[in-house]
Each structure stands twice: as C-alpha cells, then as structure tokens.
Protein backbone atom coordinates (compact mmCIF):
# COMPACT_ATOMS: atom_id res chain seq x y z
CA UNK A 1 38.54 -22.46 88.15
CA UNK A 2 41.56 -20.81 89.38
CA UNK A 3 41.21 -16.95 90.51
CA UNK A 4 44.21 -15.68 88.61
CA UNK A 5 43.47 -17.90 85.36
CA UNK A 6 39.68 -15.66 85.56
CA UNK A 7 41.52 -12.52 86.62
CA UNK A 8 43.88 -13.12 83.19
CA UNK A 9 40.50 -13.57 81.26
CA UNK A 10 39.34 -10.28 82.14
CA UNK A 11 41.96 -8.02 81.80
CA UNK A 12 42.64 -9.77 78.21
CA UNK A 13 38.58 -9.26 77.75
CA UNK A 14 38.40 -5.79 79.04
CA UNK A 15 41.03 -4.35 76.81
CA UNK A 16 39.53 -6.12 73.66
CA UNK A 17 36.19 -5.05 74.27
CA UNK A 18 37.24 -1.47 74.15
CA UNK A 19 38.87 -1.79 70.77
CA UNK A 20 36.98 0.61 68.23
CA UNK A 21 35.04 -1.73 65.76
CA UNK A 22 32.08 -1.91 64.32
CA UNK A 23 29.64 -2.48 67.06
CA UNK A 24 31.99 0.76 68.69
CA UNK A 25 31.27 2.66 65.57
CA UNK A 26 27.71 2.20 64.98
CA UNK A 27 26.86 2.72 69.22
CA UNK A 28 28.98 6.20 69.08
CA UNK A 29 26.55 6.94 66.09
CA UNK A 30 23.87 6.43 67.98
CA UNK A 31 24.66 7.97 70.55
CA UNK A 32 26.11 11.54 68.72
CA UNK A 33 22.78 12.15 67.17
CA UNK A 34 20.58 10.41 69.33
CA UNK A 35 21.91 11.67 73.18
CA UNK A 36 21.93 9.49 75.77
CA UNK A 37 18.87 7.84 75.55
CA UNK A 38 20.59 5.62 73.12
CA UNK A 39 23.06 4.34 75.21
CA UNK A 40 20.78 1.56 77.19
CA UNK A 41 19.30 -0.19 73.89
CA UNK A 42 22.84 -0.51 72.01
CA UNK A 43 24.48 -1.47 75.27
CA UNK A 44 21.62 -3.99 75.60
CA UNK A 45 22.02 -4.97 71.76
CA UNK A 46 26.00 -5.47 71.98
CA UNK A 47 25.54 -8.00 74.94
CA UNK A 48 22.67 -9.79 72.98
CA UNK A 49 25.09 -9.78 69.83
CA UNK A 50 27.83 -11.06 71.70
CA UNK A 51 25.86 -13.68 73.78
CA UNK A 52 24.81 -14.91 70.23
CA UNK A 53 28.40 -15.09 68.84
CA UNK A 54 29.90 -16.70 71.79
CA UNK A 55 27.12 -19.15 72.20
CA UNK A 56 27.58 -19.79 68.57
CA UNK A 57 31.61 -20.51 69.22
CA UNK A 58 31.26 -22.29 71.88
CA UNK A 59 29.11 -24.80 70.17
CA UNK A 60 32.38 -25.87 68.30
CA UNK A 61 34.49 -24.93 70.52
CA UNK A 62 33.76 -28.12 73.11
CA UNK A 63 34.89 -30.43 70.21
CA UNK A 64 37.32 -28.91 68.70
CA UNK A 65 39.26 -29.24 72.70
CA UNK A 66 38.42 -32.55 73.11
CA UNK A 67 40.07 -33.03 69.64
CA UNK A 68 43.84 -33.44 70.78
CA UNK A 69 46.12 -31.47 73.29
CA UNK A 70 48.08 -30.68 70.29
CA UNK A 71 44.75 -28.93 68.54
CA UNK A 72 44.29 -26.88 71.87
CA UNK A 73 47.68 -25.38 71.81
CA UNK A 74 47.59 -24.49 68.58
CA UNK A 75 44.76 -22.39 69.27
CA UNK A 76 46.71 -21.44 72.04
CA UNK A 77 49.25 -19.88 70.00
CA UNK A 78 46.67 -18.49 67.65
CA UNK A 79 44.78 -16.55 70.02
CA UNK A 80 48.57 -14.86 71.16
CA UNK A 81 49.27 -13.81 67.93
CA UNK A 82 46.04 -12.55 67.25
CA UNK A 83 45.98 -10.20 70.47
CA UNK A 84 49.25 -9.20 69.34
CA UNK A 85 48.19 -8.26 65.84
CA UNK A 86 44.87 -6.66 67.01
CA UNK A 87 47.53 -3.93 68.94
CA UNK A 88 49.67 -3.78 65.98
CA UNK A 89 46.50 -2.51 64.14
CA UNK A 90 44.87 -0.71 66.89
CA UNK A 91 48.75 1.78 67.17
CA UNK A 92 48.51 2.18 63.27
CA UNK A 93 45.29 3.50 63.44
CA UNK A 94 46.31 6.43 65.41
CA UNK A 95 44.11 9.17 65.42
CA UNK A 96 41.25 8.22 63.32
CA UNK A 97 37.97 6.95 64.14
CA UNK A 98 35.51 7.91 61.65
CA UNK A 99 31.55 8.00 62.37
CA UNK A 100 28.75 10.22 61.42
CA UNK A 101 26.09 10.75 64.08
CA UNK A 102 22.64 9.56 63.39
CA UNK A 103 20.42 12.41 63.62
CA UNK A 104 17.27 10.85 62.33
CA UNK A 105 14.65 9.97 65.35
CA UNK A 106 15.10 6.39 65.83
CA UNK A 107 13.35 4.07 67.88
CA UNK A 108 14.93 1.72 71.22
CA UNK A 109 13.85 -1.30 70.01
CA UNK A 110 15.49 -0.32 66.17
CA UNK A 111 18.50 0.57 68.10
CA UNK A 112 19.08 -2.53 70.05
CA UNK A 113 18.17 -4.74 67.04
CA UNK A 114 20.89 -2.72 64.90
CA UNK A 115 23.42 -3.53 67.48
CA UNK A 116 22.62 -7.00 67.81
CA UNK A 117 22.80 -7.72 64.28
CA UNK A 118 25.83 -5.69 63.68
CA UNK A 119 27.60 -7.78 66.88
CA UNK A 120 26.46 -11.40 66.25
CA UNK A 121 26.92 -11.53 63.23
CA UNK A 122 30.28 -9.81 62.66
CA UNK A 123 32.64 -12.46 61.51
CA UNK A 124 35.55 -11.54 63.70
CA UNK A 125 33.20 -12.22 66.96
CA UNK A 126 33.48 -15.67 65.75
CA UNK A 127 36.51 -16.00 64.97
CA UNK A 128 37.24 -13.45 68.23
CA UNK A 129 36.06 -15.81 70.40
CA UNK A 130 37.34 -19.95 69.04
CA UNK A 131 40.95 -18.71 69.05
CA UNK A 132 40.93 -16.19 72.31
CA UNK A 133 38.61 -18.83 74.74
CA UNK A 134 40.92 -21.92 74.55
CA UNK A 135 43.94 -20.25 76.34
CA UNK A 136 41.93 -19.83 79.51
CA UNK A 137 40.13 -23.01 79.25
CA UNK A 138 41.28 -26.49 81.49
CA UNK A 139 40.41 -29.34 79.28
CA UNK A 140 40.57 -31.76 82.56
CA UNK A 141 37.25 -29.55 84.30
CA UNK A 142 33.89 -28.96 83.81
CA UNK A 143 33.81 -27.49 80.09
CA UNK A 144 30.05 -26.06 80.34
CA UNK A 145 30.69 -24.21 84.17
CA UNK A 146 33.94 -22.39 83.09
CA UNK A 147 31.83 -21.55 79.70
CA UNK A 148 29.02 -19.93 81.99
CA UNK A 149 31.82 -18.36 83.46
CA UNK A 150 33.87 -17.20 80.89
CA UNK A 151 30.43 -15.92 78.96
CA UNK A 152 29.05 -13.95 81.93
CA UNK A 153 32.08 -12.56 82.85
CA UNK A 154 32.57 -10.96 79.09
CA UNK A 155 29.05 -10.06 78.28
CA UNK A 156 29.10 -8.15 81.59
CA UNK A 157 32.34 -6.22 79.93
CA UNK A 158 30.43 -5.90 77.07
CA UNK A 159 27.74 -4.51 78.33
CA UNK A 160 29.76 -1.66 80.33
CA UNK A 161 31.69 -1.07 77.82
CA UNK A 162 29.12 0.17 75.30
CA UNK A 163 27.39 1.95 77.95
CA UNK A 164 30.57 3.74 78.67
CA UNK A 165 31.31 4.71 74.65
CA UNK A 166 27.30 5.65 74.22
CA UNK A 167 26.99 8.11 77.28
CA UNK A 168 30.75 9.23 76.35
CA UNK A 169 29.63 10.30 73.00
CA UNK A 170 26.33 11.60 73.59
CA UNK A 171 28.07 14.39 76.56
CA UNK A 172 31.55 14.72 75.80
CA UNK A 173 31.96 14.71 71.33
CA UNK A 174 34.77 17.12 71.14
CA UNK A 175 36.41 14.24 72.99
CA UNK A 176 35.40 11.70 70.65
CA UNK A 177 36.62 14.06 67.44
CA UNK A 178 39.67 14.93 69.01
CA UNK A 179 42.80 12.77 67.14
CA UNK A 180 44.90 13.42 69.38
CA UNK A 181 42.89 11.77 72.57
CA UNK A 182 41.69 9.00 70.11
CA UNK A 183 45.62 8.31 69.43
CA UNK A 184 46.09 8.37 73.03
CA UNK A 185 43.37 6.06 73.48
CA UNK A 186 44.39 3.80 70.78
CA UNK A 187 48.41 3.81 71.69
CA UNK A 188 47.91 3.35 75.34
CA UNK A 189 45.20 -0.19 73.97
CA UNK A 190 47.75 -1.03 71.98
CA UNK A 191 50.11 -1.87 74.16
CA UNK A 192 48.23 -3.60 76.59
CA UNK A 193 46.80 -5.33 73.80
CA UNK A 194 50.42 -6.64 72.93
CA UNK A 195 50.99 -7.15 76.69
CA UNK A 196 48.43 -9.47 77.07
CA UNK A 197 49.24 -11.68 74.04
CA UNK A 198 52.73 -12.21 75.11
CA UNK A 199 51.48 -12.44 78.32
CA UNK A 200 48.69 -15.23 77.38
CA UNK A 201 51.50 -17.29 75.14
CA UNK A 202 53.27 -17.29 78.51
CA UNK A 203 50.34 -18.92 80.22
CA UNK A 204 51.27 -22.62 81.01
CA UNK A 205 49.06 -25.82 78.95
CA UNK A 206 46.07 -26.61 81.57
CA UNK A 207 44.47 -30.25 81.25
C-alpha cells in the first residue's frame, strides 16, 4: 500500500470521526453526568461498534469491487459526494449540539454496551463505510491486508476520538455548551470535510 494513499485515508478518517453524531452524543452524555470515569468504557464501546460495522461492510464490500471497474468508481464518486454533503450538514448545524448529561450511576460494562450498540448498529456506519472504503482501496492488491489496514488504522481514530470528546466533557462543559465554540468546531470540520471530498474525487482509479 502506498504511504500517501494511507496518509489520504486518515486525514479523510480523522475528520469524519470527529463529526458530532450519535455515538458523539450519547459518549458526551456519559461523560457530563458521569465524569471521567466514563470516558474508557464508551471509548472502548465506539471501537467495538465500529469494528462490528466495518467488519460487517467489508463482508460486501470484497464483492461488490470485484464486480466491475465501472461499479468501483461509482462508489468512488459516491463516497465524494457524501464527504461533501456530510460538511454541508455539519456548517448548517452551527452552534447546536444538544445532549443532556446522564446523572444516574451507571455501570462500565452498561456504558460500553450502550456505545457499542448505538455504533454498530447505526445505519449510516454501514452505509459510512461501503461508499467511503472503495476510494482508497487497489483492486489489483491484497484486498484482506489493506482491509486490516484500513480497519486498524480507523478504529485506532475511533478510539481517540471518543476518548478525547468523553474526558473533554467530563472537565471542560462550559466548552461543550458554548455555541459559539461548537460553531467554530463545526465550521472549521466543515470545510475540511468538503476539502477532502473534492480532494478524494481527485484521487486517480487504482487497479
């Protein structure tokens, strides 16, 4: 696998991840009315979710690539436009992001089932994943490696990511109600949410 072809993958994955969505939602919960001792179980139930999801795609996605070249860029093209209209959506939402802390005691092993569930089996994860994977994938190599690959490399984000969000919200929530740094946050994703679909519809057909 070429470096820059991974490096691509990661940026792309590293902005998505931080996207505010369900499994973002229901972690900050967590982690406003629990502290920060829920930020390992959710973190450990988002990568779980996700491992399931991608797994999942994956499981289709092998076929659908060895379908026709002309099937593979049209997933190509799909997963473009779909980082682009992610952005558009993530600018519109400008400064909200409503969630209610959960102040009721819960338990780690509730928590990281919660954020499993709400991960796997959200259906954009699925969909997430069969239209963003193809554009980094070369149909001429070793399918399964760039797969472990590929998977590692954005349950790793994953993982980070909702560790960041959980201990963000359990010591910082004036942050985390403020619409103005939320719009911030959201703008500045936006755009390099847009960047990297015009950027990934610029990426040449591999295999």
């Amino acid at each position: 696998m070429e470096f820059d072809i991974w490096l691509a993958f990661a940026a792309a994955s590293a902005i998505l991840v931080l996207i505010p969505g369900p499994t973002v939602l229901l972690v900050v919960s967590y982690a406003l009315g629990q502290g920060w001792r829920a930020a390992l179980p959710t973190a450990i139930g988002v990568a779980l979710g996700d491992f399931t999801a991608m797994s999942l795609s994956m499981l289709g996605l092998g076929a659908l690539l060895q379908t026709s070249a002309t099937l593979y860029l049209g997933l190509k093209w799909l997963g473009a436009a779909y980082l682009v209209w992610l952005g558009i959506g993530l600018w519109r939402a400008g400064g909200r992001f409503e969630v209610a802390p959960r102040e009721a005691e819960t338990r780690n092993s509730t928590m990281m089932l919660h954020a499993w569930f709400v991960t796997a089996l959200n259906p954009k994860s699925l969909t997430f994943f069969i239209a963003f994977l193809p554009q980094f994938v070369d149909r001429q190599g070793d399918f399964w490696l760039q797969m472990l690959v590929f998977e590692s490399t954005f349950l790793a984000l994953a993982f980070a990511n909702a560790l960041f969000y959980a201990l963000t919200a359990s010591r910082a929530r004036a942050i985390m109600g403020s619409p103005r740094a939320i719009r911030l946050f959201n703008r500045s994703g936006a755009v390099l949410l847009v960047g990297a679909g015009l950027a990934a519809a610029a990426l040449p057909q591999r295999g």
